[in-house]
N, C-alpha and C. Protein backbone atom coordinates (compact mmCIF):
# COMPACT_ATOMS: atom_id res chain seq x y z
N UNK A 1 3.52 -58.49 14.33
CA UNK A 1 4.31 -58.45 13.12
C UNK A 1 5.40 -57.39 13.20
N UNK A 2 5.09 -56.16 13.52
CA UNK A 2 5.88 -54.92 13.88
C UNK A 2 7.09 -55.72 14.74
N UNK A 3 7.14 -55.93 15.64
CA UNK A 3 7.93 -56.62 16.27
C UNK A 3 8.85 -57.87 16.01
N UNK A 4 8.41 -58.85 15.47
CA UNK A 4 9.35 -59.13 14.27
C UNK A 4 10.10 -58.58 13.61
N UNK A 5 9.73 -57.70 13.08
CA UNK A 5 10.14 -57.39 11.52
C UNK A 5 11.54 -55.93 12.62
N UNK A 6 11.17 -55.66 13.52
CA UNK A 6 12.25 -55.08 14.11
C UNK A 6 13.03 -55.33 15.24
N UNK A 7 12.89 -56.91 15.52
CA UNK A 7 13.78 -57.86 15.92
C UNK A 7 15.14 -58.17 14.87
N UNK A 8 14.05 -58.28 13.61
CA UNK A 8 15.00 -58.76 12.61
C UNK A 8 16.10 -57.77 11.95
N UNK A 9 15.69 -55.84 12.04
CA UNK A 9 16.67 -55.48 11.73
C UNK A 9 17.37 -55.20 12.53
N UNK A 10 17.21 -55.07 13.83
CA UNK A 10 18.12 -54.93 15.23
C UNK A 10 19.45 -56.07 15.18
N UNK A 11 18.86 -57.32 14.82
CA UNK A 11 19.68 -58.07 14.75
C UNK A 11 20.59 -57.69 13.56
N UNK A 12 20.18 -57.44 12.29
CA UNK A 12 21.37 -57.10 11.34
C UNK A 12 21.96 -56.00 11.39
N UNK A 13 21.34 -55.00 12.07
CA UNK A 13 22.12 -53.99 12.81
C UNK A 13 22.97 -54.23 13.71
N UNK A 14 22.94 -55.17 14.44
CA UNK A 14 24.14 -55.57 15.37
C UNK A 14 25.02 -56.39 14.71
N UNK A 15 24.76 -57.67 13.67
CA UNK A 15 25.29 -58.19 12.74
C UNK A 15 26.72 -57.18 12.01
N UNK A 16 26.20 -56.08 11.41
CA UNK A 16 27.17 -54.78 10.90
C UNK A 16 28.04 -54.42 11.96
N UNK A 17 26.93 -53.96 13.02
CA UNK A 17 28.23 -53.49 13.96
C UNK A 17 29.45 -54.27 14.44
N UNK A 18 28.92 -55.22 14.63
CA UNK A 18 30.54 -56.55 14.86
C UNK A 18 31.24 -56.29 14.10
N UNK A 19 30.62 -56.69 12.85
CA UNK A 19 31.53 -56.35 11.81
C UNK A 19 32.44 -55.31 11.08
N UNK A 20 32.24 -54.03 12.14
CA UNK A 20 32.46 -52.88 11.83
C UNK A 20 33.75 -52.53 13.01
N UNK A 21 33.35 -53.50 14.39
CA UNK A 21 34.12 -53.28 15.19
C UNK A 21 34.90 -54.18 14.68
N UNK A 22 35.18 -55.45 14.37
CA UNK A 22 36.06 -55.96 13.91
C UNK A 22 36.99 -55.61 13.24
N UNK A 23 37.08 -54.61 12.40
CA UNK A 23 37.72 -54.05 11.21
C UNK A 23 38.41 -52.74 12.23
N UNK A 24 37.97 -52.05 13.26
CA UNK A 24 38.17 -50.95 13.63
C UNK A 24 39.45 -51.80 14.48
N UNK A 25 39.17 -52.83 15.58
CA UNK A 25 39.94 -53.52 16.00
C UNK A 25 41.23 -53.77 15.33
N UNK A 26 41.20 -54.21 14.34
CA UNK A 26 42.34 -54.97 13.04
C UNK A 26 43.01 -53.60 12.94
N UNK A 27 41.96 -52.55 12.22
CA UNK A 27 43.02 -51.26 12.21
C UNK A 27 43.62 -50.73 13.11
N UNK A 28 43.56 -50.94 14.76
CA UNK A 28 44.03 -50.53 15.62
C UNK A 28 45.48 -51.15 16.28
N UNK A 29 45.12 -52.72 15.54
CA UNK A 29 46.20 -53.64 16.10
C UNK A 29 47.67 -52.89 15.06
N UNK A 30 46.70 -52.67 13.92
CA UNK A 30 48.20 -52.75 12.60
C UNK A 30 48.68 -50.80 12.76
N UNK A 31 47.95 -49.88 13.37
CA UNK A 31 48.51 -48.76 14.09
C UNK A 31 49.82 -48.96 15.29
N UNK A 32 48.99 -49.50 16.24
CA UNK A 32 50.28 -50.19 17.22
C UNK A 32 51.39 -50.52 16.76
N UNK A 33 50.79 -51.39 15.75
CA UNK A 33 52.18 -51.83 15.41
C UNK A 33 53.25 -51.08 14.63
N UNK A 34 52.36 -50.33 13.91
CA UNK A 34 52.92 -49.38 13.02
C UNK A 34 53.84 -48.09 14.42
N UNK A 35 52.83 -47.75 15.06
CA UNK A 35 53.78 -46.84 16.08
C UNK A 35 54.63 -47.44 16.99
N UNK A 36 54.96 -48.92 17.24
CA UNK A 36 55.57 -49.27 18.03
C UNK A 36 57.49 -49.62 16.87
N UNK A 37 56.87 -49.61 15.93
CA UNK A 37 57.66 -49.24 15.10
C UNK A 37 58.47 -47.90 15.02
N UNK A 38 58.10 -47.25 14.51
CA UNK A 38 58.13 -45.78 14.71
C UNK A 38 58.79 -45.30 15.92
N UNK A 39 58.27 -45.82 17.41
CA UNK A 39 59.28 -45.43 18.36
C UNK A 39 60.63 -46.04 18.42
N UNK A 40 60.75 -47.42 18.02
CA UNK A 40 61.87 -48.18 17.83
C UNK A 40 62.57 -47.54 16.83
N UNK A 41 62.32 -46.65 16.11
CA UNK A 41 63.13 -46.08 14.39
C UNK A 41 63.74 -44.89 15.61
N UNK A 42 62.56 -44.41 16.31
CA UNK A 42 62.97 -43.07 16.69
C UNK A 42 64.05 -42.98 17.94
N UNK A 43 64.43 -44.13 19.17
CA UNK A 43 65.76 -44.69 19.65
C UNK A 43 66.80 -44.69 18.93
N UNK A 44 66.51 -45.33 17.82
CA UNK A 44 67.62 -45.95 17.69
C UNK A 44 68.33 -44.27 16.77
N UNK A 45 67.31 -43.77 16.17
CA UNK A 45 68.20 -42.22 15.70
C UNK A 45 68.71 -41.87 16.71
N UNK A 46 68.05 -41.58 17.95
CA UNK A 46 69.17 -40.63 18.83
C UNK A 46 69.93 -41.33 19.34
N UNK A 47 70.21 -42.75 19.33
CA UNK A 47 71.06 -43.14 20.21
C UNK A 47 71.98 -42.62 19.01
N UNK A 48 72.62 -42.79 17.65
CA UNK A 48 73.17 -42.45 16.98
C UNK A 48 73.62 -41.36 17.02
N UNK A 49 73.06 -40.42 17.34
CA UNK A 49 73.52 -38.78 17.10
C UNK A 49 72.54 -38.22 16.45
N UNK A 50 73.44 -37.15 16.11
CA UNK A 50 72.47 -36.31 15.01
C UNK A 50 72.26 -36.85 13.55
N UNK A 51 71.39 -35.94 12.82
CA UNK A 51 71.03 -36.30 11.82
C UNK A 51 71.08 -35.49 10.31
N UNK A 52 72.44 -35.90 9.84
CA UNK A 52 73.46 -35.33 8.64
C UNK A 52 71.75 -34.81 7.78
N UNK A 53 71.77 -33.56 8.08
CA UNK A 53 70.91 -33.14 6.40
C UNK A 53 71.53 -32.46 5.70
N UNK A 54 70.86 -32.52 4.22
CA UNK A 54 71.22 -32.27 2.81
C UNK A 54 71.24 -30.90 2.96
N UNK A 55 72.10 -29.98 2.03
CA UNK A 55 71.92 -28.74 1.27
C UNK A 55 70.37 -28.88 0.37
N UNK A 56 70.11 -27.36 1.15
CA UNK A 56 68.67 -27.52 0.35
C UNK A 56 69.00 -28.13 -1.41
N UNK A 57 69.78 -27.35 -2.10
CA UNK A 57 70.36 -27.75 -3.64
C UNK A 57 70.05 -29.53 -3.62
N UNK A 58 70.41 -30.35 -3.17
CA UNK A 58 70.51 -31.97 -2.68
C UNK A 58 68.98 -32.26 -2.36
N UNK A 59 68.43 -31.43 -1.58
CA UNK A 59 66.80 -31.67 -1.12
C UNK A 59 66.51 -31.60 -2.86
N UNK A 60 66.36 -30.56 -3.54
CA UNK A 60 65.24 -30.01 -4.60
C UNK A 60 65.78 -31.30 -5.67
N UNK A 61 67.25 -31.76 -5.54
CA UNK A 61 67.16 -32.49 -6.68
C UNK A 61 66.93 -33.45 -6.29
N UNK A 62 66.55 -34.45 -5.51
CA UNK A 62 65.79 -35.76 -5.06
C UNK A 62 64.31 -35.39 -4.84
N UNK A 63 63.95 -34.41 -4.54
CA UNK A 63 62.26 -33.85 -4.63
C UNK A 63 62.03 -34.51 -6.42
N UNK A 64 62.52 -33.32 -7.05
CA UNK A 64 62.40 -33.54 -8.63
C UNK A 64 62.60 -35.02 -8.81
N UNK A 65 63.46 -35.61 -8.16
CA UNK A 65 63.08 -37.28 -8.71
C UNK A 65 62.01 -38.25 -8.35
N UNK A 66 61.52 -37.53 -7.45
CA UNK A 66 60.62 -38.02 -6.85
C UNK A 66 59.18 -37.60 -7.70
N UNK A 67 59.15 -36.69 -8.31
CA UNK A 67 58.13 -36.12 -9.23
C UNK A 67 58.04 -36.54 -9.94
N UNK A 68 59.26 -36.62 -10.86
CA UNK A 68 59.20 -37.70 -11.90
C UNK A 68 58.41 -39.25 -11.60
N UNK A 69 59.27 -40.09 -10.76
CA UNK A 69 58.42 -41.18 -10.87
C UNK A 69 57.17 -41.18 -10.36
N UNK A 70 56.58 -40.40 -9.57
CA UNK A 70 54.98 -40.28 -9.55
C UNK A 70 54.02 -39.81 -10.78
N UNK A 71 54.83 -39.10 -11.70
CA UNK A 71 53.96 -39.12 -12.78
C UNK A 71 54.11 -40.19 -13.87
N UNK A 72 55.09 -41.19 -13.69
CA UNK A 72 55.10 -42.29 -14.30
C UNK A 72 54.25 -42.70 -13.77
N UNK A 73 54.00 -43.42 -12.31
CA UNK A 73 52.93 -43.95 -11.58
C UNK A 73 51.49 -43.98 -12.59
N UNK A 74 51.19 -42.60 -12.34
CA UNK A 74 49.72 -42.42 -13.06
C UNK A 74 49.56 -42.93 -13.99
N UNK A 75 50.04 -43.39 -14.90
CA UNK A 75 49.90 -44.15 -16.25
C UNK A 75 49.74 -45.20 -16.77
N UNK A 76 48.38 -45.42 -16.01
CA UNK A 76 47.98 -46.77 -15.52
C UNK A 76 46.96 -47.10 -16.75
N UNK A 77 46.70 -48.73 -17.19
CA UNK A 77 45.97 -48.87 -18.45
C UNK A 77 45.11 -49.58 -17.87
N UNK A 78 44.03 -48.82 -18.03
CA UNK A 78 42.92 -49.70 -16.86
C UNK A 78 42.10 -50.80 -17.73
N UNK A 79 42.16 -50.74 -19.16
CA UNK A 79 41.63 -51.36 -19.80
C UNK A 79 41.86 -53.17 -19.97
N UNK A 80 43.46 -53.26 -19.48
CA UNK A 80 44.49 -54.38 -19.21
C UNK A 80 44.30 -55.05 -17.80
N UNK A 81 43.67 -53.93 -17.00
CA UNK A 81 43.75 -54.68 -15.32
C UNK A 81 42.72 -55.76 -15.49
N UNK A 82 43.09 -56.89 -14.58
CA UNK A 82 42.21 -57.96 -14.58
C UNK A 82 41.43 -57.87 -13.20
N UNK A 83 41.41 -56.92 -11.93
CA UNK A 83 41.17 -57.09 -11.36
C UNK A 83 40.54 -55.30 -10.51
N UNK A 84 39.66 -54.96 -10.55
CA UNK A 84 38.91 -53.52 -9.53
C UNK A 84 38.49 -53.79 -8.45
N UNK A 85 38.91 -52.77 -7.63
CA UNK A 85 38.47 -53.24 -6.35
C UNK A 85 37.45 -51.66 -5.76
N UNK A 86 35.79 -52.61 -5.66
CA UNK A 86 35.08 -51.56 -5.41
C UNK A 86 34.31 -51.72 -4.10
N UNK A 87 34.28 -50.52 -3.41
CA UNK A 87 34.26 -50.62 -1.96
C UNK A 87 32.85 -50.50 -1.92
N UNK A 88 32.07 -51.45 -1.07
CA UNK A 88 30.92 -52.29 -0.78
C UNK A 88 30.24 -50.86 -0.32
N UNK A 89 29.25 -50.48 -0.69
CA UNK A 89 28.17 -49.64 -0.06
C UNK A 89 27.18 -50.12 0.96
N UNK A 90 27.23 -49.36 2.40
CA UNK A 90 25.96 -50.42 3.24
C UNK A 90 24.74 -49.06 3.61
């Protein structure tokens, strides 16, 4: 019986793990891609030249706009959402 019964969780233990590598896989493909991106952004800057930056004064006032709409963000009415997304416990 012992043996059974830890056939059977070996198997859903390996069951998870596929399933765990699967997902690790997927995240690895959409990294690649994401950095193969990223090196293509990063050519094509230097083939261009340099890279015109702002007076700090120009930085702080696009920071500040940027503050602003993130605290709009938060103001979320959760009571209206039709849809939560809650991450599966194993």
């Amino acid at each position: 019986m012992d043996g059974k019964k830890t056939l059977r969780k070996l198997k859903k233990l390996t069951t998870r793990l596929t399933d765990r590598m699967e997902e690790m896989r997927d995240l690895m493909d959409d990294m690649e891609i994401e950095f193969e991106m990223m090196q293509k952004q990063i050519s094509i800057l230097e083939k261009n030249g340099p890279i015109v930056t702002k007076s700090p004064a120009e930085e702080a006032a696009v920071l500040d706009d940027v503050d602003i709409d993130e605290e709009e963000d938060e103001d979320i009415d959760l009571e209206n959402t039709t849809a939560v997304f809650v991450k599966p416990k194993f």
